[in-house]
C-alpha atoms as a PDB file:
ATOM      1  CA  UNK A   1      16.133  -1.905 -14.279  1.00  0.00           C
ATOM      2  CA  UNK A   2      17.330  -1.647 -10.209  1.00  0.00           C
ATOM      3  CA  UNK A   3      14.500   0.050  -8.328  1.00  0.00           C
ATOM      4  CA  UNK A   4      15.328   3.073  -6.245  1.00  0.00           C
ATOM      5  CA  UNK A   5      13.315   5.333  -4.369  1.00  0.00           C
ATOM      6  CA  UNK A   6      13.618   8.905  -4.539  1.00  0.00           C
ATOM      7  CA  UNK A   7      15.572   9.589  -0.945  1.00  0.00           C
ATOM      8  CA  UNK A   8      18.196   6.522  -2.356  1.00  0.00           C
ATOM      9  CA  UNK A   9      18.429   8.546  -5.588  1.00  0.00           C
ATOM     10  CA  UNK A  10      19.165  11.584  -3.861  1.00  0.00           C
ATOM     11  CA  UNK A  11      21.655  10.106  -2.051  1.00  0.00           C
ATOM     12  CA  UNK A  12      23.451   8.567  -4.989  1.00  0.00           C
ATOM     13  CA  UNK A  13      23.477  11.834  -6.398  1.00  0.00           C
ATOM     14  CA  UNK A  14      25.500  13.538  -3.407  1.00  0.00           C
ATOM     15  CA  UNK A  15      27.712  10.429  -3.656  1.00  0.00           C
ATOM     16  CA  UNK A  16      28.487  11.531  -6.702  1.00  0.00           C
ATOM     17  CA  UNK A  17      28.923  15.185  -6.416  1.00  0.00           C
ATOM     18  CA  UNK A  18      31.491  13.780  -3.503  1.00  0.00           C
ATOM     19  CA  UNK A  19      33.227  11.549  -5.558  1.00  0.00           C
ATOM     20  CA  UNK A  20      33.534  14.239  -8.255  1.00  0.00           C
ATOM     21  CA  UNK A  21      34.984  17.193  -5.314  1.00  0.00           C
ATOM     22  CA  UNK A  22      37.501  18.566  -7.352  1.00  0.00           C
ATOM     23  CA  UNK A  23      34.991  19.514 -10.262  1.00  0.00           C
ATOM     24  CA  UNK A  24      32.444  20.644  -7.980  1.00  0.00           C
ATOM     25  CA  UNK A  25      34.557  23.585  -6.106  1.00  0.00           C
ATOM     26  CA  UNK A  26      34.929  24.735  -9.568  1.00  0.00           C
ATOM     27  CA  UNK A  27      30.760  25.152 -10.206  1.00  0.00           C
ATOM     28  CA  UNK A  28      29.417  28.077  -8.857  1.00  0.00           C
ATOM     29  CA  UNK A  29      26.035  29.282  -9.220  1.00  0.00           C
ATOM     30  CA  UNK A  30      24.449  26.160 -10.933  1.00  0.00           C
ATOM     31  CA  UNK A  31      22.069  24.317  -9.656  1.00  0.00           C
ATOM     32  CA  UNK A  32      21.710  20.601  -9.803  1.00  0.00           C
ATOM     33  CA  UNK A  33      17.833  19.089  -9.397  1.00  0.00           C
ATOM     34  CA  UNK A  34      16.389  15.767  -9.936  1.00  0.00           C
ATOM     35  CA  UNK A  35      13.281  14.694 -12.527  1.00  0.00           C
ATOM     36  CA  UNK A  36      12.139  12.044 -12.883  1.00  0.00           C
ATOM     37  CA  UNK A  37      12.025  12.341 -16.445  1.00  0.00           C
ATOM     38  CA  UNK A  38      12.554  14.975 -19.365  1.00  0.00           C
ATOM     39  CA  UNK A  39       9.571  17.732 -19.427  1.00  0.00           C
ATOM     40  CA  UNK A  40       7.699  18.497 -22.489  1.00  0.00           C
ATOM     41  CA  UNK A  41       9.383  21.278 -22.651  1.00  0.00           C
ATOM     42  CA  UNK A  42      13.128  19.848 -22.540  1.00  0.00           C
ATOM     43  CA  UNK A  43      12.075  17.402 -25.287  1.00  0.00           C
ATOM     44  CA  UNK A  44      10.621  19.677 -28.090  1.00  0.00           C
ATOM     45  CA  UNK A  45      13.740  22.045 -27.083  1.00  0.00           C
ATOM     46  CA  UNK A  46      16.334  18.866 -27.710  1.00  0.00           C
ATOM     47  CA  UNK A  47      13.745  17.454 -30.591  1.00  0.00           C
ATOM     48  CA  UNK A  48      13.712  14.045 -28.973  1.00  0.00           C
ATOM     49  CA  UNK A  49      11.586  11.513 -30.462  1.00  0.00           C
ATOM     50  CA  UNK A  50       8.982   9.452 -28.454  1.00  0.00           C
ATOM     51  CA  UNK A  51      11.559   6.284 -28.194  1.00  0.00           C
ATOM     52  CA  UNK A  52      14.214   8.708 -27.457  1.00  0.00           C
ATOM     53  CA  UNK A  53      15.527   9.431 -23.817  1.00  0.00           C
ATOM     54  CA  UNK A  54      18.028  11.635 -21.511  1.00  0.00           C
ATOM     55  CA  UNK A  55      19.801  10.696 -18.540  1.00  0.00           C
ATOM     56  CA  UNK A  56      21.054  14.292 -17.814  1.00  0.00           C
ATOM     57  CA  UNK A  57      20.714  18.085 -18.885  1.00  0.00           C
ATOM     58  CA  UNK A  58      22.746  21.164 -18.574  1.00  0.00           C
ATOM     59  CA  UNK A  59      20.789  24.111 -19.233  1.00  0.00           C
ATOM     60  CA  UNK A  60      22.985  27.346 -18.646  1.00  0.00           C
ATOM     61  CA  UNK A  61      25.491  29.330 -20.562  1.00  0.00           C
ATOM     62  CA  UNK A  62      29.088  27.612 -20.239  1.00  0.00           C
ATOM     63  CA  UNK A  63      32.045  29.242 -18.700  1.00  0.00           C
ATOM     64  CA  UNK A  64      33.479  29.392 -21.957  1.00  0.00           C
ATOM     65  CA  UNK A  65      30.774  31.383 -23.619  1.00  0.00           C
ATOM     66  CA  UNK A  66      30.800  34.163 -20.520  1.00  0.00           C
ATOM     67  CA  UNK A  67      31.906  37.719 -20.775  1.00  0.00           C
ATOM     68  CA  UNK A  68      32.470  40.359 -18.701  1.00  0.00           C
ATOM     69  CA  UNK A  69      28.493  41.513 -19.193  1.00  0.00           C
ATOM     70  CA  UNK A  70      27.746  38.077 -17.627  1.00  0.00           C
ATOM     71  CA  UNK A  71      25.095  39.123 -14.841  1.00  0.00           C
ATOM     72  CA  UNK A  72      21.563  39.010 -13.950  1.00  0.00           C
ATOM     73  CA  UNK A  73      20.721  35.540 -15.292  1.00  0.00           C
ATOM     74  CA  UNK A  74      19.284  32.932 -13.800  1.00  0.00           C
ATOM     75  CA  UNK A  75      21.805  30.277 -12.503  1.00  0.00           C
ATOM     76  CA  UNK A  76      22.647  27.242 -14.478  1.00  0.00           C
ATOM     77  CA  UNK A  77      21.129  24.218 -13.984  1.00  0.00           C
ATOM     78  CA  UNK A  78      22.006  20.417 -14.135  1.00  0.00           C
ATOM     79  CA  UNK A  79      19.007  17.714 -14.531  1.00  0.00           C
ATOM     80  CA  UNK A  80      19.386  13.879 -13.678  1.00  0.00           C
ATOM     81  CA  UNK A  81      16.470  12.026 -14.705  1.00  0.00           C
ATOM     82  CA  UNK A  82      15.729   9.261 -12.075  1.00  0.00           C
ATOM     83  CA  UNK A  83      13.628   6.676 -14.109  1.00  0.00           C
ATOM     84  CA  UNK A  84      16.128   6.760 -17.665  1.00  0.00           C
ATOM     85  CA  UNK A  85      19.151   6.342 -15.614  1.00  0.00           C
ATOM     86  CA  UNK A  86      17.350   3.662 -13.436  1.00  0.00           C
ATOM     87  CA  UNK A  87      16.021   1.597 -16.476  1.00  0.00           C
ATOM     88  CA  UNK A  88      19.757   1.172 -17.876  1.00  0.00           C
ATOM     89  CA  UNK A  89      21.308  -0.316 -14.792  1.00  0.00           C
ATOM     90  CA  UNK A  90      20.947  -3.707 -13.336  1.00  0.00           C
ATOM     91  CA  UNK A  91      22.274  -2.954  -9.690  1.00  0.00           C
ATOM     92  CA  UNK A  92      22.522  -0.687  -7.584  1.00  0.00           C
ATOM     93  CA  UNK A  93      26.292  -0.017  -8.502  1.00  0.00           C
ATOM     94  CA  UNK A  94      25.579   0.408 -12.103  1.00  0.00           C
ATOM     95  CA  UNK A  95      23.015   3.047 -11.234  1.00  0.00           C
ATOM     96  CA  UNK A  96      25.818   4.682  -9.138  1.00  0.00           C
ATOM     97  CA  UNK A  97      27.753   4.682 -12.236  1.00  0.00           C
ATOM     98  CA  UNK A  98      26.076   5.233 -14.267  1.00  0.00           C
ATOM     99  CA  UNK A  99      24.913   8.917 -11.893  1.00  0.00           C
ATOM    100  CA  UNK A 100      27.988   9.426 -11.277  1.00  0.00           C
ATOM    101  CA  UNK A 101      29.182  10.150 -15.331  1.00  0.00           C
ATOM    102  CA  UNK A 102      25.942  11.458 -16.068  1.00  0.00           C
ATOM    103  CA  UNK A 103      26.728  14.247 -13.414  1.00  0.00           C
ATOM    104  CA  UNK A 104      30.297  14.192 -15.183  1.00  0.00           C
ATOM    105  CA  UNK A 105      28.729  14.473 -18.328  1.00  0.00           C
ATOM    106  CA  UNK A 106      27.269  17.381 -17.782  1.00  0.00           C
ATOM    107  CA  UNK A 107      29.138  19.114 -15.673  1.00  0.00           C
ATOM    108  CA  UNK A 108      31.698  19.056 -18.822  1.00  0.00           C
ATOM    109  CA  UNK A 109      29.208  21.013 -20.412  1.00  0.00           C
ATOM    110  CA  UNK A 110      29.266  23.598 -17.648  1.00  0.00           C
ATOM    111  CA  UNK A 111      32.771  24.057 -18.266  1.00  0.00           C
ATOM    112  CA  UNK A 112      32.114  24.632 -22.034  1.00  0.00           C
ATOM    113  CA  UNK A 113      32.740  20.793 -23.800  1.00  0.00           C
ATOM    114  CA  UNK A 114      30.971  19.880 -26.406  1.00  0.00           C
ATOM    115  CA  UNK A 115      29.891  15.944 -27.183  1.00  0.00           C
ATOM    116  CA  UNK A 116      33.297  15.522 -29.342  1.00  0.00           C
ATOM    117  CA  UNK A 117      35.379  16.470 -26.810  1.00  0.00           C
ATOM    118  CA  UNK A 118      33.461  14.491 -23.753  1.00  0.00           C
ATOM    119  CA  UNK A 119      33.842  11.775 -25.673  1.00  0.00           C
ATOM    120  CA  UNK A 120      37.560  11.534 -26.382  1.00  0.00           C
ATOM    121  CA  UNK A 121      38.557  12.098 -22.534  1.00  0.00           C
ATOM    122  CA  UNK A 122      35.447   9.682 -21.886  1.00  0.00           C
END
């Protein structure tokens, strides 16, 4: 587990929407938060178990799945959890890592991925 405060978080965060640029010009009108872990909510809603954890969630409707009547919603939004992503690193540059692909992660699920197809390019 590496320790990490919340303002160190944050910043690993915008280190990796930086280091993923390219992506990010493509994102528009999704906004990406920080918990530091899943709500009660987000865990009955993805049926996870007590033993069962999430790094990151996309909660939106994905580019792919958007029409022409797409308006008046609420915009997208892309959830790292601090204290699961913490608890699988042992240094500070695993935690980077491992931020930076969960922000990957689910950004690919923005664009309309699903898990099959994240995890061949992955």
């Amino acid at each position: 587990m590496t320790e990490v405060s919340d303002a160190q978080f944050e910043q690993l965060v915008a280190q990796a929407m930086d280091s993923l640029a390219k992506q990010m010009e493509e994102v528009k009108n999704v906004g990406i938060v920080i918990a530091d872990e899943p709500n009660p909510e987000q865990r009955k809603k993805l049926k996870l178990r007590g033993n069962e954890t999430l790094f990151g969630l996309y909660e939106g409707i994905p580019l792919t799945r958007r029409n022409n009547n797409y308006s008046g919603v609420l915009p997208d939004k892309i959830t790292l959890f601090k204290n699961p992503l913490a608890a699988s690193a042992s240094n500070l540059a695993e935690l980077q890592e491992a931020v930076r692909h969960t922000l990957w992660h689910e950004l690919a699920h923005h664009f309309g991925l699903d898990h099959d197809r994240i995890h061949n390019l992955e």
